[in-house]
N, C-alpha and C. Protein backbone atom coordinates (compact mmCIF):
# COMPACT_ATOMS: atom_id res chain seq x y z
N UNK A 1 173.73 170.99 43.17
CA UNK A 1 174.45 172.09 43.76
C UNK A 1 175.31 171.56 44.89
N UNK A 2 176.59 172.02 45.19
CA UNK A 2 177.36 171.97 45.46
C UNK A 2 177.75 172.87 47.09
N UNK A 3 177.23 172.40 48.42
CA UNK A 3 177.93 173.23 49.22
C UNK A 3 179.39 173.36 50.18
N UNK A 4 179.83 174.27 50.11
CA UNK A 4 181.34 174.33 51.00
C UNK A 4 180.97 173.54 52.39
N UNK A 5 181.88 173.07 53.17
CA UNK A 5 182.04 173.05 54.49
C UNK A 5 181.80 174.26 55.28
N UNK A 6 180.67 174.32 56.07
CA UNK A 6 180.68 175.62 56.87
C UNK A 6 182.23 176.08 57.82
N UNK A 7 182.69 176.94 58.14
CA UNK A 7 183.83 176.94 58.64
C UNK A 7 183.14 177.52 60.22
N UNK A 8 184.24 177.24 61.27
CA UNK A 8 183.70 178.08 62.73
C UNK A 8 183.84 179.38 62.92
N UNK A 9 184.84 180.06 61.83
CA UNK A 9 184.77 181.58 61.83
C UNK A 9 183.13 181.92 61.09
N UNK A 10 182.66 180.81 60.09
CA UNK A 10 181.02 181.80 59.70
C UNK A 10 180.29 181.36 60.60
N UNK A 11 180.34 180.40 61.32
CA UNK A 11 179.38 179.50 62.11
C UNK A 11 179.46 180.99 63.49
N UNK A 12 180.68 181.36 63.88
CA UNK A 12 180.28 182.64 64.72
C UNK A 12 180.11 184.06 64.51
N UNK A 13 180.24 184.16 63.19
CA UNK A 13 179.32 185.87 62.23
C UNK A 13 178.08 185.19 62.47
N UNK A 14 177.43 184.35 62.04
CA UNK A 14 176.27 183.95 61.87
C UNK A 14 175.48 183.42 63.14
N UNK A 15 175.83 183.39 63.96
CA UNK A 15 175.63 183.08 65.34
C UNK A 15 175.31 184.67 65.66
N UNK A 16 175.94 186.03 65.94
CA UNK A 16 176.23 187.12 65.98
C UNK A 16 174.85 187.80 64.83
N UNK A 17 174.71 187.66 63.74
CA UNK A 17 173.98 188.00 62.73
C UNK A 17 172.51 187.85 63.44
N UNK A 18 172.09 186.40 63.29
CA UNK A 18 170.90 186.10 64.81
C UNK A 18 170.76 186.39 65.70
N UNK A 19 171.83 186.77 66.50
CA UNK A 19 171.30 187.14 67.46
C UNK A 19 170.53 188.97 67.74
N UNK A 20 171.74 189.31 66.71
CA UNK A 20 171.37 190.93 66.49
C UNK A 20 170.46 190.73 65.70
N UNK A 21 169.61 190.26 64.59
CA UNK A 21 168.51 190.28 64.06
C UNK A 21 167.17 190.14 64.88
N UNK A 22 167.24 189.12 65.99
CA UNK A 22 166.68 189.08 66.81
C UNK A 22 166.20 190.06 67.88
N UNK A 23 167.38 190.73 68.45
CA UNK A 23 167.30 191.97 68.91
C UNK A 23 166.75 192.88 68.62
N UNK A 24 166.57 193.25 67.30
CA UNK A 24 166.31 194.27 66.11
C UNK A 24 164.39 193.89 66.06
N UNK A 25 164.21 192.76 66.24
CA UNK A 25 163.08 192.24 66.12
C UNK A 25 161.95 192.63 67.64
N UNK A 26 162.78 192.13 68.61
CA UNK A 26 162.28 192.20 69.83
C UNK A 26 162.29 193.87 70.10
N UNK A 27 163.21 194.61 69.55
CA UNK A 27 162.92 195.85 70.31
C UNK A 27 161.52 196.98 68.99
N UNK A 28 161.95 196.63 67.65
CA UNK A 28 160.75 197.43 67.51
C UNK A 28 159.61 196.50 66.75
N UNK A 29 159.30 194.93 67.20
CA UNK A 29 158.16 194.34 66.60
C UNK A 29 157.96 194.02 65.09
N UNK A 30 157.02 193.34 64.67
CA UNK A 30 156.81 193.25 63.13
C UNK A 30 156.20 194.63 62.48
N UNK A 31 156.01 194.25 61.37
CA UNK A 31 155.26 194.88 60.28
C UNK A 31 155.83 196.51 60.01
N UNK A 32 156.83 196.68 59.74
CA UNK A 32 157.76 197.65 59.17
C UNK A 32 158.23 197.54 57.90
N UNK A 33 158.83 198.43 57.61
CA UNK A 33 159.52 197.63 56.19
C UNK A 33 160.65 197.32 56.25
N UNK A 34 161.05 196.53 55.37
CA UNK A 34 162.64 195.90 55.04
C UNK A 34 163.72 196.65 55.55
N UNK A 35 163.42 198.36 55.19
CA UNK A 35 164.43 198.75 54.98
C UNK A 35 164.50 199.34 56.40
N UNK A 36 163.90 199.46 57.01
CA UNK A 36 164.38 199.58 58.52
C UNK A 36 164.47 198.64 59.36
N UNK A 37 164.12 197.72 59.15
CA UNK A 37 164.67 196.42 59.93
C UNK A 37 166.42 196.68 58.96
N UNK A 38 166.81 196.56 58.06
CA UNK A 38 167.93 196.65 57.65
C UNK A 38 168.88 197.42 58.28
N UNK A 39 168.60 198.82 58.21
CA UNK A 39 168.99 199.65 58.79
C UNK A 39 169.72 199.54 60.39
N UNK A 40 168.71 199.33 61.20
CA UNK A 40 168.77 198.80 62.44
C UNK A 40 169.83 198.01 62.52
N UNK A 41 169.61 196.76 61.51
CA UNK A 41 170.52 195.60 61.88
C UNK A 41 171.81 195.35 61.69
N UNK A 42 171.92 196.35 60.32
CA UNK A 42 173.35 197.26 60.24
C UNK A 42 173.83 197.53 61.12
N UNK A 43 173.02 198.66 61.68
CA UNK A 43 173.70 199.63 62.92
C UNK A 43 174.34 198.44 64.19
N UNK A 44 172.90 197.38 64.74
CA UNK A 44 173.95 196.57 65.67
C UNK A 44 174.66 195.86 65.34
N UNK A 45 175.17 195.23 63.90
CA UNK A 45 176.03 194.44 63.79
C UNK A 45 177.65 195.13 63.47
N UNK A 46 177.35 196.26 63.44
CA UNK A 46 178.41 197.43 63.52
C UNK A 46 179.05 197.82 65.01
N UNK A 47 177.79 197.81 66.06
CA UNK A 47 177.62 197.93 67.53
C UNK A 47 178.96 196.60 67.88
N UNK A 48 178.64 195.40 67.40
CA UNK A 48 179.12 194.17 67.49
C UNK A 48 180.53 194.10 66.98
N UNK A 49 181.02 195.12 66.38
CA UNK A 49 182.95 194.82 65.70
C UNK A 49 182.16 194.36 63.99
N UNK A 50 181.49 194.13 63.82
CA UNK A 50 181.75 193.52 62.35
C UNK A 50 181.58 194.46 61.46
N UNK A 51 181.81 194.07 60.32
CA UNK A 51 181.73 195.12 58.80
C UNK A 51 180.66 194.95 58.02
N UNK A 52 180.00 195.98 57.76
CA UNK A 52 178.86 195.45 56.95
C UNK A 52 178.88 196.47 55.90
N UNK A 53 178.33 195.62 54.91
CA UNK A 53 177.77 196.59 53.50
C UNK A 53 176.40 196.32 53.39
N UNK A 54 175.68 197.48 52.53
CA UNK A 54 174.50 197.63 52.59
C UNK A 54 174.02 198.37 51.19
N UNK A 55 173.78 197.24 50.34
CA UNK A 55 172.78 197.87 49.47
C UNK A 55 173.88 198.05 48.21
N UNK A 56 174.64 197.41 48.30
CA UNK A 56 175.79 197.09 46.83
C UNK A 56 175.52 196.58 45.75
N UNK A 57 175.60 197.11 44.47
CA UNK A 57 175.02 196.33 43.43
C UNK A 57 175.63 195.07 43.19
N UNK A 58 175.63 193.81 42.54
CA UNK A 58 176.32 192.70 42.18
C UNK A 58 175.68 192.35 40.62
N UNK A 59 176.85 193.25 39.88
CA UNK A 59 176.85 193.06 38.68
C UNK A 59 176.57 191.35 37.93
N UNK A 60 175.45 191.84 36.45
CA UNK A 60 175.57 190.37 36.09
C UNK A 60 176.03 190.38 34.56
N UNK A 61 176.23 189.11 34.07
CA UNK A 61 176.46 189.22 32.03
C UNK A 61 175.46 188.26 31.99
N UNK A 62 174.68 189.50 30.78
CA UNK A 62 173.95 188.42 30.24
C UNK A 62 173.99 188.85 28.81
N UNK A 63 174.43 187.69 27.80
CA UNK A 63 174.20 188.09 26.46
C UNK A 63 175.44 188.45 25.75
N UNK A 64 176.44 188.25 26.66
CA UNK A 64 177.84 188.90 26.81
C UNK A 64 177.66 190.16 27.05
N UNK A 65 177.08 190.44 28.10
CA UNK A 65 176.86 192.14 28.14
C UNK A 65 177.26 191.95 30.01
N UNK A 66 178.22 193.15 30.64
CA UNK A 66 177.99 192.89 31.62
C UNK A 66 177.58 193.94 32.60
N UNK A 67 176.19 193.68 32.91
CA UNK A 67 175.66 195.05 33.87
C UNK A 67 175.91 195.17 35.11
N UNK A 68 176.51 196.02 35.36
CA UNK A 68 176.67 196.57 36.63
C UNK A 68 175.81 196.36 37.80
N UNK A 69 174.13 196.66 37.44
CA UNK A 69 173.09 196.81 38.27
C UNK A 69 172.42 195.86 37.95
N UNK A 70 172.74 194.48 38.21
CA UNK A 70 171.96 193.55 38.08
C UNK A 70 170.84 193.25 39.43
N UNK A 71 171.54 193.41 40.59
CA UNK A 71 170.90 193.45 41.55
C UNK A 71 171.54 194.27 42.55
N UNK A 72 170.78 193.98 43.89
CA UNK A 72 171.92 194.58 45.00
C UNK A 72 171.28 193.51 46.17
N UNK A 73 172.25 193.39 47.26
CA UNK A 73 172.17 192.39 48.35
C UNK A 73 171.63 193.39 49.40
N UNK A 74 171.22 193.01 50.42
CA UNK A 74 170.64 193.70 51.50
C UNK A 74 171.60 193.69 52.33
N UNK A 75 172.41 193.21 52.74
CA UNK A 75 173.28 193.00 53.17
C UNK A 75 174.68 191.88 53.59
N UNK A 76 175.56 192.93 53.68
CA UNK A 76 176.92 191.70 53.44
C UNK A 76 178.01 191.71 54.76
N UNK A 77 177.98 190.88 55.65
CA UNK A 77 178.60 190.77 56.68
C UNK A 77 180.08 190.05 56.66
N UNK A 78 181.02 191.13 57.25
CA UNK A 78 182.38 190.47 57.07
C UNK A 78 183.28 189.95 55.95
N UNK A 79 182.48 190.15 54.77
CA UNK A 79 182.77 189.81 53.17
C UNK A 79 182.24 188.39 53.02
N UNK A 80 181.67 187.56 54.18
CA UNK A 80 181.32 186.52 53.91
C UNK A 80 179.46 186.01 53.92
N UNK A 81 178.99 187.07 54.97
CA UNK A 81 177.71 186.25 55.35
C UNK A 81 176.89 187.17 54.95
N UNK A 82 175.69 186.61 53.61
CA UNK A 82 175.14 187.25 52.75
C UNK A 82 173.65 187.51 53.65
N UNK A 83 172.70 188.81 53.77
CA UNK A 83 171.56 188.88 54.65
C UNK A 83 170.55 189.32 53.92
N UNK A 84 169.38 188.46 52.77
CA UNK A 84 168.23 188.93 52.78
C UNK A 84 167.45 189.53 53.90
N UNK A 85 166.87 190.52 54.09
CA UNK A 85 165.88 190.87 54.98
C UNK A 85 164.32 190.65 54.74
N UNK A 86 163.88 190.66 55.12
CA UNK A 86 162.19 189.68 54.75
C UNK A 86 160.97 190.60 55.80
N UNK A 87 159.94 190.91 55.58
CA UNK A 87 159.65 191.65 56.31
C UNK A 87 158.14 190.72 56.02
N UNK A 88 158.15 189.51 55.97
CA UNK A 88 156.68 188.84 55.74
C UNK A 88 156.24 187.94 57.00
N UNK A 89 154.92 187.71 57.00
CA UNK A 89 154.14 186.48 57.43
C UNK A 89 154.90 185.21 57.42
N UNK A 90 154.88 184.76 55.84
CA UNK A 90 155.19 183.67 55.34
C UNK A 90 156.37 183.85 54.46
N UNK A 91 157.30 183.06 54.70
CA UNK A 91 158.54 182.53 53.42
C UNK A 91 157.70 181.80 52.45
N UNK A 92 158.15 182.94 51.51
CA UNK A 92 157.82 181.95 50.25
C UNK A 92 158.64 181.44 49.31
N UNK A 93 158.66 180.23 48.19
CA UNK A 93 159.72 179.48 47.98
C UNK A 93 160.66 180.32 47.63
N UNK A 94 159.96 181.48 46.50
CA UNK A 94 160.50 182.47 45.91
C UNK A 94 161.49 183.47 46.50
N UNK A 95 161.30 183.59 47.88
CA UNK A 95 162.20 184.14 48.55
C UNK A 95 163.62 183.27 48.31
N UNK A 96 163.70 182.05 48.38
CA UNK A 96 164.38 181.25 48.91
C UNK A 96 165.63 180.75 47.65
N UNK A 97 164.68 180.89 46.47
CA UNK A 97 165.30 180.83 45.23
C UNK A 97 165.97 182.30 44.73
N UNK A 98 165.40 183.69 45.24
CA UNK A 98 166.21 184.83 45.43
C UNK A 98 167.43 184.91 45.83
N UNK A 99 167.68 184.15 47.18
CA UNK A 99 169.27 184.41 47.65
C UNK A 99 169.83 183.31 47.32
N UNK A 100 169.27 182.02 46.77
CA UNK A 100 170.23 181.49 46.05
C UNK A 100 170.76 181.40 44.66
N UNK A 101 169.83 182.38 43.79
CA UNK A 101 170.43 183.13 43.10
C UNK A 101 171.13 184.36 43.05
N UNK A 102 171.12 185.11 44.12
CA UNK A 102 172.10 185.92 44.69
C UNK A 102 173.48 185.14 44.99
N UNK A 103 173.20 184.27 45.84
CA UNK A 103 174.36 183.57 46.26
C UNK A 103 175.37 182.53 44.93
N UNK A 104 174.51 182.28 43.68
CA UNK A 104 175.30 182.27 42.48
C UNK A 104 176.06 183.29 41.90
N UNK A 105 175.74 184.63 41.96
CA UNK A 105 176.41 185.25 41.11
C UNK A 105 177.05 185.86 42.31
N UNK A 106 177.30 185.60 43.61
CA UNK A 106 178.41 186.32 44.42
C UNK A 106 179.43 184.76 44.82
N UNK A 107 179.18 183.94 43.86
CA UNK A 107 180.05 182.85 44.70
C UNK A 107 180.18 182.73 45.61
């Protein structure tokens, strides 16, 4: 696999992304679910100037068939910086192989 050069415009969404995730973390603690840590993190990275989408399907083909609802991302910052949300203990590999199969079929 093949990665781009990070550029300094994602290097500061993503700088911005952490820090508001962090925020989001410190003010209401663990053990919630996904979807309100999401929520939240939406809202401040919106607080912050940026654009976010939330919860978009990313159509796939399989079979020559092409579905619409193959999946959906948790979130998408600025059109560039893709945001699993994780609401666990532990990363597991499986997480990890999730968004980079997300991150295949969104190029």
């Amino acid at each position: 696999m093949q990665y781009e050069e990070v550029s300094a415009e994602d290097e500061r969404i993503a700088t911005i992304v952490v820090d508001a995730a962090m925020k989001v973390h410190r003010a209401l603690g663990p053990g919630l679910l996904e979807s309100v840590y999401e929520v939240c993190l939406a809202h401040e990275l919106r607080k912050r100037g940026l654009t976010v989408r939330r919860q978009d399907p990313i159509p796939i083909n399989y079979d020559g068939v092409r579905f619409e609802e193959g999946f959906r991302f948790d979130l998408l910052v600025e059109e560039r910086i893709l945001c699993e949300i994780k609401s666990v203990q532990t990363l597991h590999p499986i997480c990890t192989a999730q968004v980079l199969t997300y991150l295949k079929f969104t190029n």
